[in-house]
Protein backbone atom coordinates (compact mmCIF):
# COMPACT_ATOMS: atom_id res chain seq x y z
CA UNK A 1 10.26 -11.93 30.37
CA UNK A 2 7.80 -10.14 27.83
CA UNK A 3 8.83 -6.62 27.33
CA UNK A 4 5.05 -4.72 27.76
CA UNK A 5 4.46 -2.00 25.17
CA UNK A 6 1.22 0.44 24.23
CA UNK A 7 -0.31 0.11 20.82
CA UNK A 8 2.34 1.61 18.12
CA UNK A 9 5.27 2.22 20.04
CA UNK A 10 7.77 -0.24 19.38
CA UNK A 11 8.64 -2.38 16.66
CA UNK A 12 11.66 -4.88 16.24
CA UNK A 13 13.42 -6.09 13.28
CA UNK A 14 15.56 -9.27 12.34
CA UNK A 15 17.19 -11.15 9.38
CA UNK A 16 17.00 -15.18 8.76
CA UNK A 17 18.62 -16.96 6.29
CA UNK A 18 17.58 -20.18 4.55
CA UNK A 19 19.18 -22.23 0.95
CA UNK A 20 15.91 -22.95 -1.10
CA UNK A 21 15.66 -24.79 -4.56
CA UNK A 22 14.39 -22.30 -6.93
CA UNK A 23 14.36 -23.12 -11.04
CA UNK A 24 16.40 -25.86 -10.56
CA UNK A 25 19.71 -23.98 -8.04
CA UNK A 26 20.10 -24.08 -4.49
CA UNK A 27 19.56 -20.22 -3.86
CA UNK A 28 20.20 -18.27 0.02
CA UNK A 29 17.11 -16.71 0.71
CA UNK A 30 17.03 -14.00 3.52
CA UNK A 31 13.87 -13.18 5.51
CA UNK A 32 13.30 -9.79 6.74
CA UNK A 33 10.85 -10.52 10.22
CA UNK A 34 9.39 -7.39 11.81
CA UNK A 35 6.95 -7.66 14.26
CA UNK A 36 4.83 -4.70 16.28
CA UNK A 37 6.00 -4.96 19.86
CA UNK A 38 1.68 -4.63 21.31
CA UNK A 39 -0.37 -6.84 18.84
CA UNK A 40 2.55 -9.02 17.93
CA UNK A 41 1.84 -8.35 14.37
CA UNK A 42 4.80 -10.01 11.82
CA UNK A 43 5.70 -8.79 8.71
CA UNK A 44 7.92 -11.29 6.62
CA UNK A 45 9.95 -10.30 3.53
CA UNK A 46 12.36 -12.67 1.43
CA UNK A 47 15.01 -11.13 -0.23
CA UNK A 48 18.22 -12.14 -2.39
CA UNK A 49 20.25 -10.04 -0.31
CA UNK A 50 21.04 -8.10 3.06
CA UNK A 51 22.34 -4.69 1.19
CA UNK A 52 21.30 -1.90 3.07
CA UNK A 53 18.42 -0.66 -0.13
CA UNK A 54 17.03 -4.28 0.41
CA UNK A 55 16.42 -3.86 4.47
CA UNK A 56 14.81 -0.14 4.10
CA UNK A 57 12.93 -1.16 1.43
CA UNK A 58 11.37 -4.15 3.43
CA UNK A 59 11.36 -2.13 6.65
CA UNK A 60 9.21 0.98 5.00
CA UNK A 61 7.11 -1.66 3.37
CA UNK A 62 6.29 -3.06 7.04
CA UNK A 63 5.38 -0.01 8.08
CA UNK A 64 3.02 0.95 5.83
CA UNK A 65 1.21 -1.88 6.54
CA UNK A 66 1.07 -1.20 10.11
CA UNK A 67 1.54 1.97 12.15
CA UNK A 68 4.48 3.74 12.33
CA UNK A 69 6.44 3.43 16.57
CA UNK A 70 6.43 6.29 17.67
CA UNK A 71 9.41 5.02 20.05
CA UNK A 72 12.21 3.26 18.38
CA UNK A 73 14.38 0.60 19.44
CA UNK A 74 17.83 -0.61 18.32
CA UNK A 75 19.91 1.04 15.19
CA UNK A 76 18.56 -0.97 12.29
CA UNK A 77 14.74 0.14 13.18
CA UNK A 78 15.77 3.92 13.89
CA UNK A 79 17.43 3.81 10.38
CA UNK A 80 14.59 2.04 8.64
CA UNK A 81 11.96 4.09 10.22
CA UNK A 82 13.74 7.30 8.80
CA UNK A 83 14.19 6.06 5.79
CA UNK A 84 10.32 5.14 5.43
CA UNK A 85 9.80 8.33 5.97
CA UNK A 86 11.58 9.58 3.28
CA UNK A 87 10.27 6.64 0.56
């Protein structure tokens, strides 16, 4: 079931993980996926790392490229979304 949402008020946030050949060494990658809960818009992010300056980073990236919820859903966005307003 699709969870219905108005234009800027929700956005959700998850990590991947994938080993990629870079220069020669089998590296894990992570991807940081947002997308905007109305237009389905997806921000992607690849990363060395899941440390916490790595996620809020990403996360206030995302959201300067799109509009900021104004209603936030789950821990991880609530923290990112304060944090991007601080950065």
């Amino acid at each position: 079931m699709r969870y219905e949402t108005g234009p800027g008020e929700q956005t959700q946030a998850d990590f991947g993980e994938k080993k990629v050949w870079i220069g020669g060494a089998l590296v894990r990658v992570f991807s940081l996926v947002a997308v905007l809960g109305f237009s389905r818009r997806i921000f992607v992010r690849a990363m060395l790392s899941q440390r916490q300056g790595e996620w809020l980073s990403g996360l206030a990236e995302a959201f300067r490229r799109a509009e900021k919820p104004k209603r936030k859903l789950g821990g991880l966005v609530h923290s990112a979304h304060a944090a991007a307003d601080i950065l």
